[in-house]
N, C-alpha and C. Protein backbone atom coordinates (compact mmCIF):
# COMPACT_ATOMS: atom_id res chain seq x y z
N UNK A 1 0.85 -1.18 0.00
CA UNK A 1 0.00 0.00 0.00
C UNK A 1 0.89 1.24 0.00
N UNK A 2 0.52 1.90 -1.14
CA UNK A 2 1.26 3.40 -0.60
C UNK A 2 1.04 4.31 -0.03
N UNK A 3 2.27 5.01 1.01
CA UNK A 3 1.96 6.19 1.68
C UNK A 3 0.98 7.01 1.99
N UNK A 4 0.77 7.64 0.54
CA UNK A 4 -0.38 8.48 0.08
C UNK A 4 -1.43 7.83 0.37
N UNK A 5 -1.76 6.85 0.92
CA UNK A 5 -3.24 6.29 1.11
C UNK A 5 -3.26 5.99 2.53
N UNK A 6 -2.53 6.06 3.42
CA UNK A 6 -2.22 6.45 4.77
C UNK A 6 -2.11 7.88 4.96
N UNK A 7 -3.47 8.07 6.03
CA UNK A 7 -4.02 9.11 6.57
C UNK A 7 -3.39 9.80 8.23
N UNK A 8 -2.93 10.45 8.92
CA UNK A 8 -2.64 10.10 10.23
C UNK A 8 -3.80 11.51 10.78
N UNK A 9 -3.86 11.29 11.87
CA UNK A 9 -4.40 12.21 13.06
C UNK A 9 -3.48 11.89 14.27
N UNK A 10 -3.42 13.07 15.19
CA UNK A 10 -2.86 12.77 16.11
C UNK A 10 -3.99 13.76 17.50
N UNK A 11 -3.96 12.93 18.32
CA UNK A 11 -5.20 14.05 19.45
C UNK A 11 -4.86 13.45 20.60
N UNK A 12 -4.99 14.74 21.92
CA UNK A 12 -4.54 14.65 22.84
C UNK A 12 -5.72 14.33 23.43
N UNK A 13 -5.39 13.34 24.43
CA UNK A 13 -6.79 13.11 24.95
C UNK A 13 -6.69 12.90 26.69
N UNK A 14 -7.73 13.37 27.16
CA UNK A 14 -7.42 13.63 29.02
C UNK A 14 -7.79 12.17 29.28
N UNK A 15 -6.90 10.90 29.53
CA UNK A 15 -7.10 9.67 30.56
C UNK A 15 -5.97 9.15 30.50
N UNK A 16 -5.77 8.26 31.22
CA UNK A 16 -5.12 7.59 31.67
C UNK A 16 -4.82 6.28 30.30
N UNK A 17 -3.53 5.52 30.57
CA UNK A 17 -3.54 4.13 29.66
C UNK A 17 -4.85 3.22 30.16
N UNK A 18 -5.12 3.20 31.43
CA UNK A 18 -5.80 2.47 32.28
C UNK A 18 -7.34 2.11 31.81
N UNK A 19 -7.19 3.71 31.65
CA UNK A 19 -8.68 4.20 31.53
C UNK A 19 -9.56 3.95 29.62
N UNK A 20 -7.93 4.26 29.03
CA UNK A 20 -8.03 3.97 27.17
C UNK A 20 -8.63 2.30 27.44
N UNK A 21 -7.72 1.05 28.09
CA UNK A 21 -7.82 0.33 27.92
C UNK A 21 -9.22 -0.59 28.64
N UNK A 22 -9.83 0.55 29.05
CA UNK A 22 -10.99 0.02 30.01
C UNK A 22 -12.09 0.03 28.97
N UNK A 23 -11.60 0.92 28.13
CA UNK A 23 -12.96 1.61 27.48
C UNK A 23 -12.69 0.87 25.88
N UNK A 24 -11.51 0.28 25.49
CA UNK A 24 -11.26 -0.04 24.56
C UNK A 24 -12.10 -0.95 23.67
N UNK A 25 -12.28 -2.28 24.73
CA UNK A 25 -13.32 -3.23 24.02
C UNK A 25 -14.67 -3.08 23.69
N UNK A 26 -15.31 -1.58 23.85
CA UNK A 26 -16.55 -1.33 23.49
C UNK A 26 -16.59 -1.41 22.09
N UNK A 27 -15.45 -0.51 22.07
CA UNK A 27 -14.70 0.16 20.21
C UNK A 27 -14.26 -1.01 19.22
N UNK A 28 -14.31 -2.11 19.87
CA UNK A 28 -13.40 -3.05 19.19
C UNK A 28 -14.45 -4.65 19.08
N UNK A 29 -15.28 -3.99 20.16
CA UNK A 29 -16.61 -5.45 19.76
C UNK A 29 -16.59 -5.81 18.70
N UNK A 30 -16.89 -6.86 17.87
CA UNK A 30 -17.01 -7.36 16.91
C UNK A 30 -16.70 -7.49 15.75
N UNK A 31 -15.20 -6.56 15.97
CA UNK A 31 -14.29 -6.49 15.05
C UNK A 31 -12.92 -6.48 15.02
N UNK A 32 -12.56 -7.08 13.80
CA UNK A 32 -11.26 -7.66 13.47
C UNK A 32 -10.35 -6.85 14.75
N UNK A 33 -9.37 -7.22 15.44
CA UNK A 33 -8.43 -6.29 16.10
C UNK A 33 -6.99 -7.46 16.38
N UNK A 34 -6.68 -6.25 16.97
CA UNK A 34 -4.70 -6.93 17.41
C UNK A 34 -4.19 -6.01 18.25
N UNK A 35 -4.16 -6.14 19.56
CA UNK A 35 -3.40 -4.93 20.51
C UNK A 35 -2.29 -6.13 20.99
N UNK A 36 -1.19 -4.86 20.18
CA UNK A 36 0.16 -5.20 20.94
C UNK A 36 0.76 -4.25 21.66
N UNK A 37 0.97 -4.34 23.15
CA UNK A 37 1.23 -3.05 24.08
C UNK A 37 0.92 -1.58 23.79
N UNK A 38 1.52 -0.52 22.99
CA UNK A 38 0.94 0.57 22.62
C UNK A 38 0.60 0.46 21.31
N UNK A 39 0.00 -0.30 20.28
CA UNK A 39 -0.65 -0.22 19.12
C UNK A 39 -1.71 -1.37 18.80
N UNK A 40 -2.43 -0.91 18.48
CA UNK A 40 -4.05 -1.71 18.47
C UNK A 40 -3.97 -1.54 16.79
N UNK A 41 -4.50 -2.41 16.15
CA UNK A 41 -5.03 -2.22 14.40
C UNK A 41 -6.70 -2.83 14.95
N UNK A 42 -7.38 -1.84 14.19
CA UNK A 42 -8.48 -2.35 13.87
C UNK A 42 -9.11 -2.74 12.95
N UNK A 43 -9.48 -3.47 11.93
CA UNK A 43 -10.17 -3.28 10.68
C UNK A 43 -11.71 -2.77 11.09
N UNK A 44 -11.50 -2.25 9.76
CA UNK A 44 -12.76 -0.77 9.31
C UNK A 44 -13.04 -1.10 8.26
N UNK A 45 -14.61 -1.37 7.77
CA UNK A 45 -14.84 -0.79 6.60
C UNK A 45 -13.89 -1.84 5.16
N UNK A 46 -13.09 -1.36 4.48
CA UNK A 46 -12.19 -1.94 3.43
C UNK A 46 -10.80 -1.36 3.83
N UNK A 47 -10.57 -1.29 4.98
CA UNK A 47 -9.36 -0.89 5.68
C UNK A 47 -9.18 -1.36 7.07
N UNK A 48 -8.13 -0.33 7.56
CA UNK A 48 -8.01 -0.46 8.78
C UNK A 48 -7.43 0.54 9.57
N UNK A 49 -7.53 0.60 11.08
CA UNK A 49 -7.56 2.17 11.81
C UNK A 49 -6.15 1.39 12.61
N UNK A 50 -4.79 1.82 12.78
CA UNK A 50 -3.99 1.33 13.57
C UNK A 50 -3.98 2.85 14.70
N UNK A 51 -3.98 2.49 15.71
CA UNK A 51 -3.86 3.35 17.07
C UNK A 51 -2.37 3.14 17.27
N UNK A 52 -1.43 4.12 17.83
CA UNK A 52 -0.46 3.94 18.59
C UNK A 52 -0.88 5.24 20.00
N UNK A 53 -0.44 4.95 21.00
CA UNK A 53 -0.18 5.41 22.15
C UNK A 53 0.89 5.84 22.71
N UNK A 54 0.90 7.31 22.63
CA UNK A 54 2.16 8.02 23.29
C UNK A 54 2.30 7.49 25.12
N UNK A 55 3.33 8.47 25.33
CA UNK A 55 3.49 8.42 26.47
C UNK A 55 2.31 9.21 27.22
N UNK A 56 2.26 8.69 28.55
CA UNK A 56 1.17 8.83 29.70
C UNK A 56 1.59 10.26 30.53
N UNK A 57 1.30 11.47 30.37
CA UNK A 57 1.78 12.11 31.33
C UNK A 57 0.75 13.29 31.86
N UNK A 58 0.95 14.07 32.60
CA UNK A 58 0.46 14.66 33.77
C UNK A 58 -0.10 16.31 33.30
N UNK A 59 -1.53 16.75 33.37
CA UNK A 59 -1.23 18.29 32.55
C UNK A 59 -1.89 18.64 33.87
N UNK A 60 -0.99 19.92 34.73
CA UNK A 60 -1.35 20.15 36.33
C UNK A 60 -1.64 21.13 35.86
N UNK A 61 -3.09 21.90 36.89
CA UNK A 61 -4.11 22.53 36.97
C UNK A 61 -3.67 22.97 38.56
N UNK A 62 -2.98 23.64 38.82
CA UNK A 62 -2.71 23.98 40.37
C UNK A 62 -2.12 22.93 40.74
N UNK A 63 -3.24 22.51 42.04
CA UNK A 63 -2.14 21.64 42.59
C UNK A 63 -2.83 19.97 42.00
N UNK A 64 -3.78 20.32 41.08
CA UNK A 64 -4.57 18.96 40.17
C UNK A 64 -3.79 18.46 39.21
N UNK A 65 -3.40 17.35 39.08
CA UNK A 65 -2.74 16.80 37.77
C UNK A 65 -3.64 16.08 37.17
N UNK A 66 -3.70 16.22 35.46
CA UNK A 66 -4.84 14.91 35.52
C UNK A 66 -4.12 14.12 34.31
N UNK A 67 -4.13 13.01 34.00
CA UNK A 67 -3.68 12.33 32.96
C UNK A 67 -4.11 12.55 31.40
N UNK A 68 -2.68 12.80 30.47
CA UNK A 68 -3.45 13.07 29.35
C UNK A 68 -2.08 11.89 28.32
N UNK A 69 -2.69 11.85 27.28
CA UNK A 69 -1.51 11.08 26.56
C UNK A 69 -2.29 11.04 24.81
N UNK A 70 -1.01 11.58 24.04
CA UNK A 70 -1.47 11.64 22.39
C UNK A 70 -1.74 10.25 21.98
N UNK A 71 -2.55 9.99 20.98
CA UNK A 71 -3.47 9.40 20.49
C UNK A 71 -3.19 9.27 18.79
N UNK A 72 -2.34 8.70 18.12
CA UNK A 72 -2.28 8.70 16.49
C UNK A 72 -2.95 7.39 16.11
N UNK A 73 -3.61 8.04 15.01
CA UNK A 73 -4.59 7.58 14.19
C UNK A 73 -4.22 7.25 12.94
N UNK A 74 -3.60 6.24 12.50
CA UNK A 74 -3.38 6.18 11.00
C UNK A 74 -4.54 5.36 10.22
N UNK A 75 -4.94 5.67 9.38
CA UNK A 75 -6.20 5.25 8.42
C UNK A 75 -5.70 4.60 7.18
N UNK A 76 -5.90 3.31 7.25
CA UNK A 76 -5.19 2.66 5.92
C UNK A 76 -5.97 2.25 4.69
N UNK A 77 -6.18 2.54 3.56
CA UNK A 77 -7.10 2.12 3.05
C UNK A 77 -8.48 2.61 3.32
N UNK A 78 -8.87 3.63 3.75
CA UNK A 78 -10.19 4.10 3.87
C UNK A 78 -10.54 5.62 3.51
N UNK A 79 -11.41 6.08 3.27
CA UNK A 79 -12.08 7.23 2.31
C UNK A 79 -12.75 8.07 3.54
N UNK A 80 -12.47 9.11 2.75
CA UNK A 80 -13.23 10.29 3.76
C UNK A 80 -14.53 9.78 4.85
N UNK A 81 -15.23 9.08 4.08
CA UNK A 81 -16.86 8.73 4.99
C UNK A 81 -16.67 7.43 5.87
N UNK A 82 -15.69 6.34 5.51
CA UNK A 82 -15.21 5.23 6.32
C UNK A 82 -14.32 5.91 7.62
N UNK A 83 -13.63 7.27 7.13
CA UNK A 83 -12.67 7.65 8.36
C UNK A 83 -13.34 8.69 9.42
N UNK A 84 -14.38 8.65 8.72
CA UNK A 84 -15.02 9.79 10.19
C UNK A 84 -16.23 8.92 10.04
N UNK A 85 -16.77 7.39 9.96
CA UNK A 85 -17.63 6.78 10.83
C UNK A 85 -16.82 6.04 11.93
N UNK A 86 -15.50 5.80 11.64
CA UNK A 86 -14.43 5.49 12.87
C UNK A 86 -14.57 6.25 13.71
N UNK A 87 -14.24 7.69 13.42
CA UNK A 87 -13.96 8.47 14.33
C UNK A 87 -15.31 8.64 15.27
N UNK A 88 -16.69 8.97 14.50
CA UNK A 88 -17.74 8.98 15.51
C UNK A 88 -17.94 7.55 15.77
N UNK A 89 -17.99 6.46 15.77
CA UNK A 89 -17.59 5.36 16.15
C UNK A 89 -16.81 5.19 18.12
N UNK A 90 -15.62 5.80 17.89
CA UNK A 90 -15.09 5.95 18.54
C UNK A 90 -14.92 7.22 19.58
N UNK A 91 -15.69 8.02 19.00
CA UNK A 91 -15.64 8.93 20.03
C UNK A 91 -17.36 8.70 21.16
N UNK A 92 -18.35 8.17 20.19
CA UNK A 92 -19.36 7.76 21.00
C UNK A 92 -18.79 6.66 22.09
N UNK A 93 -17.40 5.96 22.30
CA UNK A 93 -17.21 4.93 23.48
C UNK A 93 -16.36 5.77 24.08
N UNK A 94 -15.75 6.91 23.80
CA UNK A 94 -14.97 7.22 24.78
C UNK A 94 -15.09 8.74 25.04
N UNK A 95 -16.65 8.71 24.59
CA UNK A 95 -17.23 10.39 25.16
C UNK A 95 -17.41 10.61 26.78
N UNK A 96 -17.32 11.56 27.39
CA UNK A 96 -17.68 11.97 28.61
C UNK A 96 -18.42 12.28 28.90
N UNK A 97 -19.51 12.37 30.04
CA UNK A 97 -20.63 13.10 30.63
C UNK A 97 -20.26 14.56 30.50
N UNK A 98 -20.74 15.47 30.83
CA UNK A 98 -20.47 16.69 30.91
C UNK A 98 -21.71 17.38 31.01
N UNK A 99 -21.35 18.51 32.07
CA UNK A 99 -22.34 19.29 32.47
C UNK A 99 -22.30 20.93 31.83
């Protein structure tokens, strides 16, 4: 596959590894996957979504730290409308309450 058909995103996101991996198997029910320590592939669609996981670290708010860690998204093989039903896909399992 070439380059050019690999997509990336990268997003910072407030949790923990703990917390990614709690919430992970909602995202991954019933489909193709492979998590090896920080990289998950998922198949999507006529592709596939590989996750890697930065490092875990701390964004302090006074004396609050809360866990945040980047998030890349590479999109292999998939088209504008396959890569953002991933994305709302995935952001409906790892949305927050909010007031």
């Amino acid at each position: 596959m070439k380059e050019s058909q690999i997509e990336r995103l990268v997003r910072e996101m407030g949790l923990s590894r703990k917390e990614f991996f709690r919430t992970l198997p909602a995202v991954v029910e019933n489909l193709p996957s492979k998590i090896e320590e920080n990289r998950i592939t998922i198949g999507w669609s006529q592709g596939s979504v590989v996750i890697d996981l930065g490092p875990e670290t701390d964004r302090k708010l006074g004396s609050l730290a809360l866990p945040t860690m980047n998030v890349e998204f590479q999109f292999i093989g998939l088209n504008p409308s396959d890569r953002d039903g991933f994305l709302a896909h995935f952001d409906r399992h790892f949305q927050r309450g909010g007031g």
